[in-house]
PDB file of N, CA and C in Angstrom:
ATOM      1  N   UNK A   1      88.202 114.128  69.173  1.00  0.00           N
ATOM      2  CA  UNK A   1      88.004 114.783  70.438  1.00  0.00           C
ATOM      3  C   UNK A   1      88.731 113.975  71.513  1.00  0.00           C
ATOM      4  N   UNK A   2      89.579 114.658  72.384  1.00  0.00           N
ATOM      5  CA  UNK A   2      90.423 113.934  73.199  1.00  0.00           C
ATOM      6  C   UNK A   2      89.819 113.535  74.775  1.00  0.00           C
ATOM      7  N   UNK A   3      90.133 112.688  75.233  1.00  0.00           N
ATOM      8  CA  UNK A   3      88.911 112.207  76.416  1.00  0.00           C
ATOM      9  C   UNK A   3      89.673 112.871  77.385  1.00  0.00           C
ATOM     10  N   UNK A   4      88.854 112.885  78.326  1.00  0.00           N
ATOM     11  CA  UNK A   4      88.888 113.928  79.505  1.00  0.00           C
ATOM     12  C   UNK A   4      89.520 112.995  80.858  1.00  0.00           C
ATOM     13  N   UNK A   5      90.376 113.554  81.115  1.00  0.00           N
ATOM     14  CA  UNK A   5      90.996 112.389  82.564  1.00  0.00           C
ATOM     15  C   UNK A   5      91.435 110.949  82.117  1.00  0.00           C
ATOM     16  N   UNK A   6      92.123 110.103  82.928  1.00  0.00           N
ATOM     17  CA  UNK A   6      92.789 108.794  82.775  1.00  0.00           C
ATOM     18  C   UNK A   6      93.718 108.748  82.175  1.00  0.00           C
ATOM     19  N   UNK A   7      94.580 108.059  81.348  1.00  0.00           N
ATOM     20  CA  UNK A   7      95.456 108.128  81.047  1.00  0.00           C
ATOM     21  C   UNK A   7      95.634 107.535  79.647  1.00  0.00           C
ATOM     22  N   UNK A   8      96.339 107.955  78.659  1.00  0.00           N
ATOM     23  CA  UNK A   8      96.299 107.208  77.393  1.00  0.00           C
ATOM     24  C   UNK A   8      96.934 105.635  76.975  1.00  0.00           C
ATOM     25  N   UNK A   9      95.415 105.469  76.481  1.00  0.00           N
ATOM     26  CA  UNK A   9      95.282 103.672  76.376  1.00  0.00           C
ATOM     27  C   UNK A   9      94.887 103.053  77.361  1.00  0.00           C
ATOM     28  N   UNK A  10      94.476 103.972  78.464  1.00  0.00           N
ATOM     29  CA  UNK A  10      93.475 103.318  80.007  1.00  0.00           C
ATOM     30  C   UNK A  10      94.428 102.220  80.569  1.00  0.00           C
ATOM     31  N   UNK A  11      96.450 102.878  80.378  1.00  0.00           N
ATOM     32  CA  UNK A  11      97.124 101.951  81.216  1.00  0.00           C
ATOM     33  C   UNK A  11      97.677 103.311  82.242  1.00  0.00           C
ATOM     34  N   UNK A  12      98.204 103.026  83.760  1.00  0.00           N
ATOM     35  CA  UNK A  12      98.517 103.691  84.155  1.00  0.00           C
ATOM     36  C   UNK A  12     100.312 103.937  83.987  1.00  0.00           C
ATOM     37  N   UNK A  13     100.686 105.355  84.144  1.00  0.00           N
ATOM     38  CA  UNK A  13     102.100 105.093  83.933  1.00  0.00           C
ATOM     39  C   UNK A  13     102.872 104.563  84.726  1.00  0.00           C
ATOM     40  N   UNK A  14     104.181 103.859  85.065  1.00  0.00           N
ATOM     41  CA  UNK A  14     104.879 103.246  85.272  1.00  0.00           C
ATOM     42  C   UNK A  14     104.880 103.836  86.820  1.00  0.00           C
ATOM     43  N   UNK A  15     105.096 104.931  87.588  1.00  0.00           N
ATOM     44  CA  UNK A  15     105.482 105.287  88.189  1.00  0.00           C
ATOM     45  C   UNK A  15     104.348 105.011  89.391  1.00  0.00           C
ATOM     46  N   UNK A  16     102.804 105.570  88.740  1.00  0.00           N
ATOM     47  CA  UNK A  16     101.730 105.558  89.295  1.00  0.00           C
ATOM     48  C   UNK A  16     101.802 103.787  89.953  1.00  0.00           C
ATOM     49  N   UNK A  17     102.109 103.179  88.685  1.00  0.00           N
ATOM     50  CA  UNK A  17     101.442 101.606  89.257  1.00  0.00           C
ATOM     51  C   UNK A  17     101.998 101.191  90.413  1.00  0.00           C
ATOM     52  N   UNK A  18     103.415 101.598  90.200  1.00  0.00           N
ATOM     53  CA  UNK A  18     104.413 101.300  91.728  1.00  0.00           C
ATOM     54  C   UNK A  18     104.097 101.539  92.871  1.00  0.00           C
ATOM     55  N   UNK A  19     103.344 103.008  92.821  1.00  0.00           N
ATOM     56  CA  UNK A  19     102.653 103.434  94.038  1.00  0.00           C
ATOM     57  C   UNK A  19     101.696 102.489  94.411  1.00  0.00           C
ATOM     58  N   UNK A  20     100.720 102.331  93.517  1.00  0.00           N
ATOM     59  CA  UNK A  20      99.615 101.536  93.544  1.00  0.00           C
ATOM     60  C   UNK A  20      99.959 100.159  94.388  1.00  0.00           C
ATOM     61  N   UNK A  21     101.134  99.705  94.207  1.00  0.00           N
ATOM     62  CA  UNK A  21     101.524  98.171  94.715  1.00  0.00           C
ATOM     63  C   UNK A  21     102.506  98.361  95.831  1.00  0.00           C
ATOM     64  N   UNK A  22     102.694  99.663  95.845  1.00  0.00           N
ATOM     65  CA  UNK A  22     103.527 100.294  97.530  1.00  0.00           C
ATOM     66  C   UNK A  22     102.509 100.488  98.399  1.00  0.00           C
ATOM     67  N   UNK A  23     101.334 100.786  97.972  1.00  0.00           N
ATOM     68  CA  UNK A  23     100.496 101.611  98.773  1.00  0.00           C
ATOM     69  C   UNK A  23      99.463 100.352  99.405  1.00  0.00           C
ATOM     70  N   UNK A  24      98.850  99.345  98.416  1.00  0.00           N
ATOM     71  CA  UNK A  24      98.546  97.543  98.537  1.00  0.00           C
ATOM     72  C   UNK A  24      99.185  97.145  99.587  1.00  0.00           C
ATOM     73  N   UNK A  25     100.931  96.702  99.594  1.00  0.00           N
ATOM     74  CA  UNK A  25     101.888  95.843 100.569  1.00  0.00           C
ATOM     75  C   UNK A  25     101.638  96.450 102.038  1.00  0.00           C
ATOM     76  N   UNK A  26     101.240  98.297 101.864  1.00  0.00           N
ATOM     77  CA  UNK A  26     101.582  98.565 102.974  1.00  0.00           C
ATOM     78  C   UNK A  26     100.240  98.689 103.534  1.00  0.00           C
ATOM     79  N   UNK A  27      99.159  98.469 103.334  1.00  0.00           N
ATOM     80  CA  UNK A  27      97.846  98.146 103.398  1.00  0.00           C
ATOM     81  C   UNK A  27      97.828  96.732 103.893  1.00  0.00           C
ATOM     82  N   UNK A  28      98.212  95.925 103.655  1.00  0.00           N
ATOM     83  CA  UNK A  28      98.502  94.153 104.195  1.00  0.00           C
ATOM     84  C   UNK A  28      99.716  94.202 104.993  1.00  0.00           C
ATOM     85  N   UNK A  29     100.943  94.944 105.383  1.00  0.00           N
ATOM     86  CA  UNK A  29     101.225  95.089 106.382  1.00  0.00           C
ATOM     87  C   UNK A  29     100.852  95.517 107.460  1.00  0.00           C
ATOM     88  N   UNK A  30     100.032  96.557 107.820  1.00  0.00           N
ATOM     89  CA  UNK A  30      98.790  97.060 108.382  1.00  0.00           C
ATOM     90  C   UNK A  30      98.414  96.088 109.072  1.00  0.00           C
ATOM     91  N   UNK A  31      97.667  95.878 108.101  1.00  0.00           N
ATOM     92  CA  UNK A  31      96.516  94.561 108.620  1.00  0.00           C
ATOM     93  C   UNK A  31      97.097  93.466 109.314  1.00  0.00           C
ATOM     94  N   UNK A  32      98.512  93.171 108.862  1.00  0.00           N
ATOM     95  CA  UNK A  32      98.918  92.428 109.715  1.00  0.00           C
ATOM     96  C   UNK A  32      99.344  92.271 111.391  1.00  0.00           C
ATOM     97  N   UNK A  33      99.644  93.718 111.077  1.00  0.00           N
ATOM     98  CA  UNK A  33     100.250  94.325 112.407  1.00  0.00           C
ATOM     99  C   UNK A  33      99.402  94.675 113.552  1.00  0.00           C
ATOM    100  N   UNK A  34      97.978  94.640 112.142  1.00  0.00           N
ATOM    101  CA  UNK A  34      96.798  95.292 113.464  1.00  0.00           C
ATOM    102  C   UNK A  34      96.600  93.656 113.978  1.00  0.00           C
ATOM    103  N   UNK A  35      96.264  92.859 113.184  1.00  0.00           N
ATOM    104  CA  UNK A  35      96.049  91.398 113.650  1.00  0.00           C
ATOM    105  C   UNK A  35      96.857  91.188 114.757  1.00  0.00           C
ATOM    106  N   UNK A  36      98.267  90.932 114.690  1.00  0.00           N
ATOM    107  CA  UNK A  36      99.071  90.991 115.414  1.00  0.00           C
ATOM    108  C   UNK A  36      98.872  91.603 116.760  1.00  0.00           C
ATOM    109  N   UNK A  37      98.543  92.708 116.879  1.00  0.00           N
ATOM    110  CA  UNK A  37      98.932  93.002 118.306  1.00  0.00           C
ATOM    111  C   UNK A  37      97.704  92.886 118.932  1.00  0.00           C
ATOM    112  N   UNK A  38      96.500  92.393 117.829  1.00  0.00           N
ATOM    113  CA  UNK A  38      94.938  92.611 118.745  1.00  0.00           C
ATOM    114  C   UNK A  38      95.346  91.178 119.383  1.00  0.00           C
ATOM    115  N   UNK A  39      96.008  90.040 118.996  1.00  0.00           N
ATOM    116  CA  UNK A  39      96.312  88.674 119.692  1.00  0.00           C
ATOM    117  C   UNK A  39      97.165  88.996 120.631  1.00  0.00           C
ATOM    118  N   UNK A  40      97.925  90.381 121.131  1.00  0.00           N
ATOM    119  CA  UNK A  40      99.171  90.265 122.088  1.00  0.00           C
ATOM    120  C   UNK A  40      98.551  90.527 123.651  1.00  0.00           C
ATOM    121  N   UNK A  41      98.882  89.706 124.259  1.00  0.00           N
ATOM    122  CA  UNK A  41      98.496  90.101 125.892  1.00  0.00           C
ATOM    123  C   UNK A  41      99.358  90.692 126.461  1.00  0.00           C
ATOM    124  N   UNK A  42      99.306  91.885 127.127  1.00  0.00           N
ATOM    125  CA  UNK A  42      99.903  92.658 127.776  1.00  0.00           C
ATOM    126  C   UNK A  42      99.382  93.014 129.231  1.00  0.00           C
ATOM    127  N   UNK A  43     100.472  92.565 130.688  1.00  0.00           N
ATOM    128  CA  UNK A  43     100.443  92.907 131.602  1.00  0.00           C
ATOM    129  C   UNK A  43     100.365  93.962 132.420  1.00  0.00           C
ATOM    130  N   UNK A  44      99.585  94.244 133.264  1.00  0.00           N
ATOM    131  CA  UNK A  44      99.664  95.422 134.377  1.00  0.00           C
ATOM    132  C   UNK A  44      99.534  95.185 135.462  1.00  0.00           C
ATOM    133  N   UNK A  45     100.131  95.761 136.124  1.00  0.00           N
ATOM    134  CA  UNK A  45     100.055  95.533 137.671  1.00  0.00           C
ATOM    135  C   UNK A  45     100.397  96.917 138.478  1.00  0.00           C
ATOM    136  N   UNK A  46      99.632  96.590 139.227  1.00  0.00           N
ATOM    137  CA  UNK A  46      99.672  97.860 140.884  1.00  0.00           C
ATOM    138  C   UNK A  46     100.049  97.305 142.124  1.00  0.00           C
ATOM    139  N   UNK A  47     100.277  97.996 142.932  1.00  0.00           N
ATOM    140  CA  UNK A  47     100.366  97.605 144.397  1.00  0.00           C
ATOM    141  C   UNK A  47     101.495  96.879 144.927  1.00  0.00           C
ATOM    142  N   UNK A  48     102.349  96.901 144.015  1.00  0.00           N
ATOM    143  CA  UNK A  48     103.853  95.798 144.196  1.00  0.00           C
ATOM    144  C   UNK A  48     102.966  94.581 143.372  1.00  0.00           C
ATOM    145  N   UNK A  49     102.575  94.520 142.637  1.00  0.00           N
ATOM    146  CA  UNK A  49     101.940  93.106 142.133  1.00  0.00           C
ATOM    147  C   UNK A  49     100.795  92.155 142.535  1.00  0.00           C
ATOM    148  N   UNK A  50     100.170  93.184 143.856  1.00  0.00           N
ATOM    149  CA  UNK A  50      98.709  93.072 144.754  1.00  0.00           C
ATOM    150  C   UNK A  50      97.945  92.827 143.166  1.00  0.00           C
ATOM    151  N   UNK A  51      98.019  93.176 142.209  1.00  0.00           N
ATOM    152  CA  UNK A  51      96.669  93.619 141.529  1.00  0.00           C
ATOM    153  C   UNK A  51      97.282  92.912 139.539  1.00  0.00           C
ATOM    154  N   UNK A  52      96.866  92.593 139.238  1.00  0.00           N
ATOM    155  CA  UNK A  52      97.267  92.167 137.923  1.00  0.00           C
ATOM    156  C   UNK A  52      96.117  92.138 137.090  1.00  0.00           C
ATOM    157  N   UNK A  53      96.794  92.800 136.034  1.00  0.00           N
ATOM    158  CA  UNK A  53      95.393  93.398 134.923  1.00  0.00           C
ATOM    159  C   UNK A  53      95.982  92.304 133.216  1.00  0.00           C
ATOM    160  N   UNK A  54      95.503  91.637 132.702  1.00  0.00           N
ATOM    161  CA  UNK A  54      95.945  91.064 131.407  1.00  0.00           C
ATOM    162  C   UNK A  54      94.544  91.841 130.533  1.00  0.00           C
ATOM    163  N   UNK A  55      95.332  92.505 129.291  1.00  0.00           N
ATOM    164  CA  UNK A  55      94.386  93.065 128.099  1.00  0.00           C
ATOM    165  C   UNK A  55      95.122  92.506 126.894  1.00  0.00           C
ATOM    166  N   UNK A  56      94.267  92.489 125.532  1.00  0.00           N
ATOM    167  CA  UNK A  56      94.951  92.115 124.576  1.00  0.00           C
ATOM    168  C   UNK A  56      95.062  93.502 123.840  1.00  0.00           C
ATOM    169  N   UNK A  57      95.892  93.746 122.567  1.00  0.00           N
ATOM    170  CA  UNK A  57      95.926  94.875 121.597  1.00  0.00           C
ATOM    171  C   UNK A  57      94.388  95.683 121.128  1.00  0.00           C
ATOM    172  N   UNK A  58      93.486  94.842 121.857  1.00  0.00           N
ATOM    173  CA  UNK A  58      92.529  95.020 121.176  1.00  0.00           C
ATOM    174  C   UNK A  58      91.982  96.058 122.061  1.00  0.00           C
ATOM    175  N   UNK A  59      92.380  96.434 123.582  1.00  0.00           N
ATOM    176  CA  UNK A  59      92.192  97.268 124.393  1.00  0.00           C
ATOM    177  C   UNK A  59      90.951  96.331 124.948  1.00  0.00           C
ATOM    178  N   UNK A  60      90.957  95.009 125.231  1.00  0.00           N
ATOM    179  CA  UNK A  60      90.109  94.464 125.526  1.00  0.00           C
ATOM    180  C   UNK A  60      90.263  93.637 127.227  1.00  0.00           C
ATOM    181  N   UNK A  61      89.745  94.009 128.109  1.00  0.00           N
ATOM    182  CA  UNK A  61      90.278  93.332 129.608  1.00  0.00           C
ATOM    183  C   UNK A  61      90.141  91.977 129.125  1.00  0.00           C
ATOM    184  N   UNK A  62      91.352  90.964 129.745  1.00  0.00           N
ATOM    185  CA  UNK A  62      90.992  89.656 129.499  1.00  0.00           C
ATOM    186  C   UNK A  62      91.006  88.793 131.370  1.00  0.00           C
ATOM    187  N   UNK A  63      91.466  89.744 131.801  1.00  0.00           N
ATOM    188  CA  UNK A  63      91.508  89.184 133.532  1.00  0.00           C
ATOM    189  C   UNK A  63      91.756  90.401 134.594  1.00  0.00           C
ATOM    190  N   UNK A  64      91.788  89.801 135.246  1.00  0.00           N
ATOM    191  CA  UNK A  64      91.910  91.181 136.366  1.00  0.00           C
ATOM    192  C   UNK A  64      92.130  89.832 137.632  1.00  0.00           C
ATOM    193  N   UNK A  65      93.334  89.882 138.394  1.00  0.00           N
ATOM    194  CA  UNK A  65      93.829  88.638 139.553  1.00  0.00           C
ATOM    195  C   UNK A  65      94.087  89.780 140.326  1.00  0.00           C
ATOM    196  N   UNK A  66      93.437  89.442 141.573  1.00  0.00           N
ATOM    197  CA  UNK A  66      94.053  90.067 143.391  1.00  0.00           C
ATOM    198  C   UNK A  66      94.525  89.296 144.189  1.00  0.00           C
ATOM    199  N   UNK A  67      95.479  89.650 145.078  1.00  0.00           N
ATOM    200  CA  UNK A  67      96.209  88.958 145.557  1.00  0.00           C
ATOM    201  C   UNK A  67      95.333  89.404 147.685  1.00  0.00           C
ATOM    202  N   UNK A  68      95.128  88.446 148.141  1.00  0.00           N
ATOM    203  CA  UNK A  68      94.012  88.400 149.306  1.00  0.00           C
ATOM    204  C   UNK A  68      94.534  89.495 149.888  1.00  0.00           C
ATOM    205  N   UNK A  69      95.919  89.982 150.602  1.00  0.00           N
ATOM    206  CA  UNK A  69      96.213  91.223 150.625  1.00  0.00           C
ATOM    207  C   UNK A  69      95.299  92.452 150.255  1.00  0.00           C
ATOM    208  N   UNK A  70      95.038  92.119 148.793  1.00  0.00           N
ATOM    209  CA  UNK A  70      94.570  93.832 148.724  1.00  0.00           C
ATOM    210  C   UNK A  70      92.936  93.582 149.089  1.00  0.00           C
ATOM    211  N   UNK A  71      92.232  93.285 149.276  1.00  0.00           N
ATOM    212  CA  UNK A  71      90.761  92.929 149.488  1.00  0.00           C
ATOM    213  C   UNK A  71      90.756  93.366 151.821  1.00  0.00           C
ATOM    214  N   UNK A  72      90.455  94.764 151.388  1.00  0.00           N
ATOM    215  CA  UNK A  72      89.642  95.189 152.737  1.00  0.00           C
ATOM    216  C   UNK A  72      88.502  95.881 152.594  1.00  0.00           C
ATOM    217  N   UNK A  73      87.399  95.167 153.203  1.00  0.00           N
ATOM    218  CA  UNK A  73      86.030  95.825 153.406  1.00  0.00           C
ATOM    219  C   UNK A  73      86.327  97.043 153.891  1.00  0.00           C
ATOM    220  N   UNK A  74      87.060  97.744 154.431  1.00  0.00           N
ATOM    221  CA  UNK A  74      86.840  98.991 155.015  1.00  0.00           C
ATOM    222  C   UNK A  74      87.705  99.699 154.475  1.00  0.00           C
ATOM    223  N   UNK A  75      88.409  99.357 152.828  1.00  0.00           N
ATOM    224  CA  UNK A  75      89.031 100.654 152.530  1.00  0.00           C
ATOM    225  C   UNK A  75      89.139  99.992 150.921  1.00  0.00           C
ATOM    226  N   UNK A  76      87.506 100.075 150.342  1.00  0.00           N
ATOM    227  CA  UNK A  76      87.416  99.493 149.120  1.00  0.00           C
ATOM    228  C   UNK A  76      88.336 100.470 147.972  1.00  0.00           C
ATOM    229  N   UNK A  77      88.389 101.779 148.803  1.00  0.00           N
ATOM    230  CA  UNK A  77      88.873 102.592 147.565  1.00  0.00           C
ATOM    231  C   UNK A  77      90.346 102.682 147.208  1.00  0.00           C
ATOM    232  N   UNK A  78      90.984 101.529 148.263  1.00  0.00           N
ATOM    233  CA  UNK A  78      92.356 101.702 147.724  1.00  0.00           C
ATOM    234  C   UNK A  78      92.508 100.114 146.888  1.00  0.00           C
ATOM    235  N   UNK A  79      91.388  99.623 146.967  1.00  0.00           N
ATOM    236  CA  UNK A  79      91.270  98.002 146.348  1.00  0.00           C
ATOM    237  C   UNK A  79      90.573  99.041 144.612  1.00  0.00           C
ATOM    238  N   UNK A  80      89.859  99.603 144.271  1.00  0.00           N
ATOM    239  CA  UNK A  80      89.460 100.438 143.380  1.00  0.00           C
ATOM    240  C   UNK A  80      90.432 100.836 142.827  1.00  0.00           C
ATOM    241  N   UNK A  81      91.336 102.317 143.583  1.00  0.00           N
ATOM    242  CA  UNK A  81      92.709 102.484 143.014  1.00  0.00           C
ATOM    243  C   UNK A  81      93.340 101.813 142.229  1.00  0.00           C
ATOM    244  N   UNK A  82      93.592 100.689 143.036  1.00  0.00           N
ATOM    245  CA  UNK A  82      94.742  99.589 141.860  1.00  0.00           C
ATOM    246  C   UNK A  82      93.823  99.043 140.911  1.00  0.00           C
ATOM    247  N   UNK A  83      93.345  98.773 140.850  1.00  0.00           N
ATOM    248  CA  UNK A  83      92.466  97.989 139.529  1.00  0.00           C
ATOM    249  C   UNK A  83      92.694  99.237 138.514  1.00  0.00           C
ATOM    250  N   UNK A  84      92.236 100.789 139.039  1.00  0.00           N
ATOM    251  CA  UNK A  84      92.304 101.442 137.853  1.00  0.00           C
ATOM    252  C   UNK A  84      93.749 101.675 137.330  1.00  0.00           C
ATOM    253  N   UNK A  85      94.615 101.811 138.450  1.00  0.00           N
ATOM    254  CA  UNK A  85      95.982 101.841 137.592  1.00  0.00           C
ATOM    255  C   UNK A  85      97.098 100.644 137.025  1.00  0.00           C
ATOM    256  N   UNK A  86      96.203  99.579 137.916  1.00  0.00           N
ATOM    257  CA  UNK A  86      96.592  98.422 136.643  1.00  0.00           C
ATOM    258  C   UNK A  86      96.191  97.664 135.467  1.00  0.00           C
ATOM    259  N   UNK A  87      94.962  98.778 134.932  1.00  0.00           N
ATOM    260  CA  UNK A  87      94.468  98.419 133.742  1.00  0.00           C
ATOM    261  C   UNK A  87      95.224  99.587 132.951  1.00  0.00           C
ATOM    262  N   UNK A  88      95.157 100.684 133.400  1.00  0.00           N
ATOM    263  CA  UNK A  88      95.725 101.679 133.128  1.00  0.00           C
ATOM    264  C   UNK A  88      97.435 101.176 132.340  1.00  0.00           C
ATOM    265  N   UNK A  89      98.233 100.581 133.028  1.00  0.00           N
ATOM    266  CA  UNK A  89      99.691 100.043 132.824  1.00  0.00           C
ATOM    267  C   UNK A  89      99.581  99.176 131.483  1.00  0.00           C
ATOM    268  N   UNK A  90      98.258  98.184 131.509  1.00  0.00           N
ATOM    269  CA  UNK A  90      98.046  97.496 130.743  1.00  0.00           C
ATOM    270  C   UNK A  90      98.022  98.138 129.302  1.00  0.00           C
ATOM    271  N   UNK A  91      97.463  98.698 129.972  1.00  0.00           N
ATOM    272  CA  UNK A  91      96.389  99.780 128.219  1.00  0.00           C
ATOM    273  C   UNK A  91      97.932 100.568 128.001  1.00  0.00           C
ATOM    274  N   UNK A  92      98.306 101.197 128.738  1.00  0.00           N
ATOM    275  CA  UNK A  92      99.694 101.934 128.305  1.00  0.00           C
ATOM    276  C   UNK A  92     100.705 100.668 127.335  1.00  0.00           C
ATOM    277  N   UNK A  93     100.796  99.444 128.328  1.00  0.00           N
ATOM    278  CA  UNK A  93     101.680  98.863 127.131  1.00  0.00           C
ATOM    279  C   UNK A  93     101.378  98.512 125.677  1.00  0.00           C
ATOM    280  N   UNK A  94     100.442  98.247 126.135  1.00  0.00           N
ATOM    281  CA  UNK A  94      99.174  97.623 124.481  1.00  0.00           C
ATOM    282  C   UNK A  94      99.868  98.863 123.933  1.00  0.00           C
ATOM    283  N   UNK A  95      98.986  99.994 124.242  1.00  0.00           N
ATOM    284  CA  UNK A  95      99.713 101.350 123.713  1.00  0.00           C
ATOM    285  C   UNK A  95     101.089 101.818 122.616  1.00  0.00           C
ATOM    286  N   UNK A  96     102.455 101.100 123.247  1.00  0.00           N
ATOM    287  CA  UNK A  96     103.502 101.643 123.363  1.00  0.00           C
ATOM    288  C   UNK A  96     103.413 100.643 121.961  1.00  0.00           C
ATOM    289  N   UNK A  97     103.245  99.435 122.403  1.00  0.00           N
ATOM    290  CA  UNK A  97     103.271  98.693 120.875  1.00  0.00           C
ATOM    291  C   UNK A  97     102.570  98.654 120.027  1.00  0.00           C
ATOM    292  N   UNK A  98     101.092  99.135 119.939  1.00  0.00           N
ATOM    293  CA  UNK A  98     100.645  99.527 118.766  1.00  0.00           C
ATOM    294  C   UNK A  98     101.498 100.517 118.159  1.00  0.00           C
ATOM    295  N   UNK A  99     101.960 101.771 118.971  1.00  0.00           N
ATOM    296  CA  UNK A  99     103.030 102.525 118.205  1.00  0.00           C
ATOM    297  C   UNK A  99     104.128 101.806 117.432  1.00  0.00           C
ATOM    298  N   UNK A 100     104.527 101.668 118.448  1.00  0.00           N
ATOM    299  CA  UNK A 100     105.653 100.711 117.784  1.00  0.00           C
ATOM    300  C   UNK A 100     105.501 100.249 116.283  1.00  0.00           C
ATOM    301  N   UNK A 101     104.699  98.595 116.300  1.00  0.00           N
ATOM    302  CA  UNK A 101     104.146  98.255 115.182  1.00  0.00           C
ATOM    303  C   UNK A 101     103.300  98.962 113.692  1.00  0.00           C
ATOM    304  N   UNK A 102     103.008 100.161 114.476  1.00  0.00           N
ATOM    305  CA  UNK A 102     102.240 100.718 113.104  1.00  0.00           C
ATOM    306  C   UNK A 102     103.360 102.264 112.872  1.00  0.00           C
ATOM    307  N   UNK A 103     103.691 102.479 113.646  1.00  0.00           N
ATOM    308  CA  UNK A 103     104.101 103.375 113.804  1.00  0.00           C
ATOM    309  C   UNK A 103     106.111 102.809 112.478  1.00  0.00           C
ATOM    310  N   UNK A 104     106.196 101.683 112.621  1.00  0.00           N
ATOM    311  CA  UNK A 104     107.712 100.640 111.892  1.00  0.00           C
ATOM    312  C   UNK A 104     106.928 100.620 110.464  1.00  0.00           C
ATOM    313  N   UNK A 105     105.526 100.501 110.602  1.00  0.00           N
ATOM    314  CA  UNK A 105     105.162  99.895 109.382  1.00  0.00           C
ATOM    315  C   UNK A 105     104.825 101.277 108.515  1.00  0.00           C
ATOM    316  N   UNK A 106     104.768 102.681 108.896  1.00  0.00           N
ATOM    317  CA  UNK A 106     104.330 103.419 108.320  1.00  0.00           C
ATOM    318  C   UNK A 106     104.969 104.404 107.861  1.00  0.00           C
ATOM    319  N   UNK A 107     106.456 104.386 107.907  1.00  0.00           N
ATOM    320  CA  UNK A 107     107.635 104.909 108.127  1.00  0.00           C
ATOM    321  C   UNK A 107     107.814 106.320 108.994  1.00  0.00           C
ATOM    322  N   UNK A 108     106.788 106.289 109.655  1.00  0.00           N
ATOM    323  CA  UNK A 108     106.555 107.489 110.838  1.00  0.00           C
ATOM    324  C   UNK A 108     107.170 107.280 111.910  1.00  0.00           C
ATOM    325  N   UNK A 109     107.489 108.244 112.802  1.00  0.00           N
ATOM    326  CA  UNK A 109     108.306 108.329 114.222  1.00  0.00           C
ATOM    327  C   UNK A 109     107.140 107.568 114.466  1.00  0.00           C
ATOM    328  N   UNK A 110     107.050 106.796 115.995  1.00  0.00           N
ATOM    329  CA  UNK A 110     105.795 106.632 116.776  1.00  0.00           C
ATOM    330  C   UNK A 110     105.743 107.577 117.818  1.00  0.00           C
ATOM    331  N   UNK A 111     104.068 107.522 117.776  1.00  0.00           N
ATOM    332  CA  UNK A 111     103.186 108.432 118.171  1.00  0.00           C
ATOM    333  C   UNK A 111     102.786 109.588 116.868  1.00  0.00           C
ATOM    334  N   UNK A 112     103.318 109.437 115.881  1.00  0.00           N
ATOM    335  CA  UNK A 112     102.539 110.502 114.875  1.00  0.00           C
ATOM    336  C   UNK A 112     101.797 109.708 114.025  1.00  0.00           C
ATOM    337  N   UNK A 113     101.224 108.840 114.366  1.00  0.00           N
ATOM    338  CA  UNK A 113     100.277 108.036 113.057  1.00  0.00           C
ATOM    339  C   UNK A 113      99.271 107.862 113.682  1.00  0.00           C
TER     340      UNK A 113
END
């Protein structure tokens, strides 16, 4: 009686295993890449440079610097403004290079992965 599924002699064929050890490398390239860019700090800034945002890959704020310029009690919402669009710049670059990086490693255009 012939067994049902796997392959004969429970080795895989030649072709399969390759995958198997294409599919591994590019699994630890990955990982590398994700490592990689969660350590990368990436800059943002607003206001002509009033406002500076540092995040790592990890989409994680690591600072936020104002320059005495932008700090008025009577018009907090344009001191608000920039903070949001220079985290915003930040997160966009993090962004562009996670594409990048996973996007090289996956043999995909970036932005489709």
């Amino acid at each position: 009686m012939a067994k049902r599924g796997g392959f004969p002699g429970g080795a895989m064929p030649g072709n399969m295993a390759n995958l198997m050890k294409q599919a591994q490398r590019m699994q630890r390239q990955m990982e590398e890449g994700r490592k990689e860019l969660e350590s990368t700090e990436f800059n943002g800034s607003a206001g002509g440079g009033v406002v500076q945002v540092t995040v790592n890959g990890a989409r994680d704020v690591l600072s936020i610097t104002l320059d005495k310029d932008i700090v008025d009690p009577d018009d907090v919402e344009t001191l608000q403004d920039s903070i949001l669009a220079a985290i915003k710049d930040a997160m966009d670059k993090a962004d562009a290079a996670g594409e990048q990086i996973m996007g090289g490693l996956n043999g995909m255009p970036p932005g489709l992965f």
